[in-house]
N, C-alpha and C. Protein backbone atom coordinates (compact mmCIF):
# COMPACT_ATOMS: atom_id res chain seq x y z
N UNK A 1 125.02 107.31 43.45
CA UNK A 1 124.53 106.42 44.47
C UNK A 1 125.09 106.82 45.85
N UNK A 2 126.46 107.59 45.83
CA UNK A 2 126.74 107.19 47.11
C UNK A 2 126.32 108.60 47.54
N UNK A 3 126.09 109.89 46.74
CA UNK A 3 125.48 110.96 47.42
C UNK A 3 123.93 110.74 47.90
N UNK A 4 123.33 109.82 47.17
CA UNK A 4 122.15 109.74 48.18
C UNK A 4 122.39 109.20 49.34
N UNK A 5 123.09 108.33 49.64
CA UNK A 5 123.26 107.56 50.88
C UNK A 5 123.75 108.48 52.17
N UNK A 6 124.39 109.87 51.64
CA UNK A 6 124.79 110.86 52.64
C UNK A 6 123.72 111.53 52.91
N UNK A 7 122.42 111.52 51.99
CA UNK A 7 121.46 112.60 52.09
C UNK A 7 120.75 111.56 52.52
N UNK A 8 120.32 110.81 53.02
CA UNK A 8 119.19 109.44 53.75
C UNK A 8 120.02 109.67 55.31
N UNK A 9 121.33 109.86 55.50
CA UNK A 9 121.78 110.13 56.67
C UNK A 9 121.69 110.83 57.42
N UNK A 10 120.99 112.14 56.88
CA UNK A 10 120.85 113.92 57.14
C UNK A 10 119.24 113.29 57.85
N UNK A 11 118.44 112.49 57.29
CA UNK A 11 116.96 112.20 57.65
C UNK A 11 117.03 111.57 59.09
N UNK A 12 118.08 110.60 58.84
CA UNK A 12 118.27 109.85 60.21
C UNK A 12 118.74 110.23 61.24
N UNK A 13 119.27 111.44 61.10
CA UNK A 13 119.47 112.65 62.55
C UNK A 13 118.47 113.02 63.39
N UNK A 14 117.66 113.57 62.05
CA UNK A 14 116.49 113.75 62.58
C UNK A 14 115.66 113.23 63.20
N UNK A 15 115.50 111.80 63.11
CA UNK A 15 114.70 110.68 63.45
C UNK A 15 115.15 110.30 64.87
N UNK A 16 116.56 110.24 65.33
CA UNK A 16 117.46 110.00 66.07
C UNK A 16 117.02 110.80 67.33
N UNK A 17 117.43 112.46 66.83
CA UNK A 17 116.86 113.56 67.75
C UNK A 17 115.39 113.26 68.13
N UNK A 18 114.95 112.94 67.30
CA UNK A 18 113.15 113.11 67.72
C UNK A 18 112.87 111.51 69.20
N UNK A 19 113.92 110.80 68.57
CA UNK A 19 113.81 109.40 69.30
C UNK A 19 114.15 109.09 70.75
N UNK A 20 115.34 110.69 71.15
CA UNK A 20 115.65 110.75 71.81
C UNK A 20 114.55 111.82 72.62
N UNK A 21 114.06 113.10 72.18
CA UNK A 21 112.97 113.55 72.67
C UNK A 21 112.12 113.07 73.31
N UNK A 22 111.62 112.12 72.50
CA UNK A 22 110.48 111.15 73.37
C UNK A 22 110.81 110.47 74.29
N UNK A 23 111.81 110.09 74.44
CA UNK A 23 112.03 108.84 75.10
C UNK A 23 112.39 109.83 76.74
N UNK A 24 112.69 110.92 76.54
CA UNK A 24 113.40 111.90 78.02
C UNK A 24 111.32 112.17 77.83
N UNK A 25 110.58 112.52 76.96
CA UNK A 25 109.59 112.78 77.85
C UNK A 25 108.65 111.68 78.43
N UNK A 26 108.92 110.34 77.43
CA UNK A 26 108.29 109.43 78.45
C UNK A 26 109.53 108.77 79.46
N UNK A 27 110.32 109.02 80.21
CA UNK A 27 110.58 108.87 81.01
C UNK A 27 110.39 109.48 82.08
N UNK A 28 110.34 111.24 81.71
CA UNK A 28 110.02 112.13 82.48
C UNK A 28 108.44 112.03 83.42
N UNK A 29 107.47 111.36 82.36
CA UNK A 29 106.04 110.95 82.81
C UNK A 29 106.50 110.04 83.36
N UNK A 30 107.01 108.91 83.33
CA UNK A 30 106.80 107.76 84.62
C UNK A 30 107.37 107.82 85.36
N UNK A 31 108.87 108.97 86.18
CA UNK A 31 109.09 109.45 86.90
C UNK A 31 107.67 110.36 88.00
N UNK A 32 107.63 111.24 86.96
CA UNK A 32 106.19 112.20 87.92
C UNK A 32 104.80 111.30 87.97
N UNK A 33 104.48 110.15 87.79
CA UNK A 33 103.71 109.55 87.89
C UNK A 33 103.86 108.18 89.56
N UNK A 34 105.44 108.08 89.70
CA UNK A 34 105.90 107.42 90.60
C UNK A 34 105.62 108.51 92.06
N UNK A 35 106.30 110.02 91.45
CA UNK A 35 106.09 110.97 92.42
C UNK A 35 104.79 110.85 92.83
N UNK A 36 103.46 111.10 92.15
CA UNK A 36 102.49 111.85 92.12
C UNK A 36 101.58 110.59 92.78
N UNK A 37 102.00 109.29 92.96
CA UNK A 37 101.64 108.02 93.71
C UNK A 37 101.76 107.83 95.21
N UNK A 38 103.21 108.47 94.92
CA UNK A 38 103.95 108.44 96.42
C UNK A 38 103.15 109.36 97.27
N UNK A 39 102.82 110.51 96.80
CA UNK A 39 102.46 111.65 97.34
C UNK A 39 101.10 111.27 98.12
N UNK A 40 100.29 110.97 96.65
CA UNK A 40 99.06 110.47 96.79
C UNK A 40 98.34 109.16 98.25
N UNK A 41 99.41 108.25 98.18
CA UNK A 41 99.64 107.44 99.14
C UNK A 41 99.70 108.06 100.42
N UNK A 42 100.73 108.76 100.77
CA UNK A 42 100.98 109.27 101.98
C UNK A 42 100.18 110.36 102.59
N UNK A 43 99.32 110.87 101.92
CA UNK A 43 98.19 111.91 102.21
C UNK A 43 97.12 111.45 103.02
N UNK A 44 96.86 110.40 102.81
CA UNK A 44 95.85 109.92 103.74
C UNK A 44 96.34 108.94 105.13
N UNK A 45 97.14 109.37 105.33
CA UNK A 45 97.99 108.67 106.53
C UNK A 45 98.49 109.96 107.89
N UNK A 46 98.32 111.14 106.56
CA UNK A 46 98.99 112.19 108.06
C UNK A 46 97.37 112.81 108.39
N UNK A 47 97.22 113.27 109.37
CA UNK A 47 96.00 114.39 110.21
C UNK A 47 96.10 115.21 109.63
N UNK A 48 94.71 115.58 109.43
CA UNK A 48 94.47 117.11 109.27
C UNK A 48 94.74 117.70 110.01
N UNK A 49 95.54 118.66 109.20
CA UNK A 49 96.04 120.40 109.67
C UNK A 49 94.97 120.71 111.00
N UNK A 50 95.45 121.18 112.01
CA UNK A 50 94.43 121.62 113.15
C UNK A 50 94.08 120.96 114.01
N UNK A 51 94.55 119.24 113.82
CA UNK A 51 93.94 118.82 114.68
C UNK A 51 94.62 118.33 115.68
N UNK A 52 94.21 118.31 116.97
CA UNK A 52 95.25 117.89 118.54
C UNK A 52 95.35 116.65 118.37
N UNK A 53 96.14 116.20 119.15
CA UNK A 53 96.21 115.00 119.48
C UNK A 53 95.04 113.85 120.25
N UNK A 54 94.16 114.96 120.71
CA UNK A 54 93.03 114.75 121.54
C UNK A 54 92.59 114.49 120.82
N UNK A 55 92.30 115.59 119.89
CA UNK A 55 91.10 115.32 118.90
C UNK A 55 91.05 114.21 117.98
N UNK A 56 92.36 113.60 117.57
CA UNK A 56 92.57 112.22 116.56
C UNK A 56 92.19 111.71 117.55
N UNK A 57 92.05 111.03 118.51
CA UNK A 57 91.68 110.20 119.87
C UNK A 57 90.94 109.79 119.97
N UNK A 58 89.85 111.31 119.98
CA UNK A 58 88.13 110.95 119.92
C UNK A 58 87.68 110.51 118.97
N UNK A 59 88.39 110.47 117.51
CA UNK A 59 87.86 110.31 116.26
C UNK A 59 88.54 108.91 115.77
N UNK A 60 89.24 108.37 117.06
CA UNK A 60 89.55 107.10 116.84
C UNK A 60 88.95 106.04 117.81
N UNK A 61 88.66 106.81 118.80
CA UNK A 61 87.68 106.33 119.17
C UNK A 61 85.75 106.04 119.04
N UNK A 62 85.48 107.00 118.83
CA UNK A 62 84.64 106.86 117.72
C UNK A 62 84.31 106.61 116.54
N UNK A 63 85.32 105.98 116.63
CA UNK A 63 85.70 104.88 115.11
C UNK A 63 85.57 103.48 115.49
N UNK A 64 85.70 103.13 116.46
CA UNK A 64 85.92 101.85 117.22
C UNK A 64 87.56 101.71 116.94
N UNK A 65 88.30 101.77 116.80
CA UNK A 65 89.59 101.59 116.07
C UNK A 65 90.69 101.46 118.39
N UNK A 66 89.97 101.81 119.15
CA UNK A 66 90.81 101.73 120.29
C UNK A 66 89.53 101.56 121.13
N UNK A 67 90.22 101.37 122.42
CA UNK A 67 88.79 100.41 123.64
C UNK A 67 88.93 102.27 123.80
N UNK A 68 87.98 101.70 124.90
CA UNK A 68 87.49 102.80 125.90
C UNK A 68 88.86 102.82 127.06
N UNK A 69 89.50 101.53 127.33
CA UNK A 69 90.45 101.90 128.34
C UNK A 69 91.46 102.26 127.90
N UNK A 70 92.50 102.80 126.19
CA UNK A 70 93.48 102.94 125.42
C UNK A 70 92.69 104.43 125.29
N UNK A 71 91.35 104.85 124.93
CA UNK A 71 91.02 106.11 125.05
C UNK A 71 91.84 106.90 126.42
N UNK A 72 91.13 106.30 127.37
CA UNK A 72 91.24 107.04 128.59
C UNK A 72 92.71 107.19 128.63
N UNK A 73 93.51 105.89 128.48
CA UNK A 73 95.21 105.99 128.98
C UNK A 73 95.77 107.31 127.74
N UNK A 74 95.07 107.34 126.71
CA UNK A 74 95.73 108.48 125.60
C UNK A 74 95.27 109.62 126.19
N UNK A 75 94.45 109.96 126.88
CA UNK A 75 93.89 110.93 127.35
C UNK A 75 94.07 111.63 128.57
N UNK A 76 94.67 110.58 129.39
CA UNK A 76 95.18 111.06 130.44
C UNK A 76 96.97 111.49 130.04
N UNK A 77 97.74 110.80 129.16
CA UNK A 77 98.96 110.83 128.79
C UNK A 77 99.19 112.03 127.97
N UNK A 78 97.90 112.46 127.53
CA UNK A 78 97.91 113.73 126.20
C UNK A 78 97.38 115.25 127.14
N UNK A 79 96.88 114.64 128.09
CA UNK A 79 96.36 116.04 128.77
C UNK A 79 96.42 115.99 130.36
């Protein structure tokens, strides 16, 4: 009896290791999933590559998003 109870222990290593495996790779996913949010989020907040300062201006202004007199004052302040 009591040599099986050493050999049921040899199983539960295994089980142990495997328990611990998973658990580093689902942690590892909801780490890179926090990243891959963050990232995601903040992408649509910076300008495209290339563009002046002018040019966000006009395209905020032609957005309605600023008057015509916050155009002009960015425009005279930017150029």
């Amino acid at each position: 009896m009591m040599g099986n109870m050493w050999n049921m222990g040899n199983v539960g290593w295994g089980w142990m290791l495997t328990g611990w495996i998973w658990m580093v790779v689902f942690w590892g996913a909801i780490i890179w999933l926090v990243v891959w949010g963050v990232n995601r989020l903040s992408q649509g907040q910076r300008p495209p590559a290339g563009q002046s300062p002018l040019d966000i201006a006009k395209a905020r202004y032609a957005r309605g998003e600023i008057t015509r007199e916050q155009y002009e004052q960015l425009k005279k302040d930017l150029g």
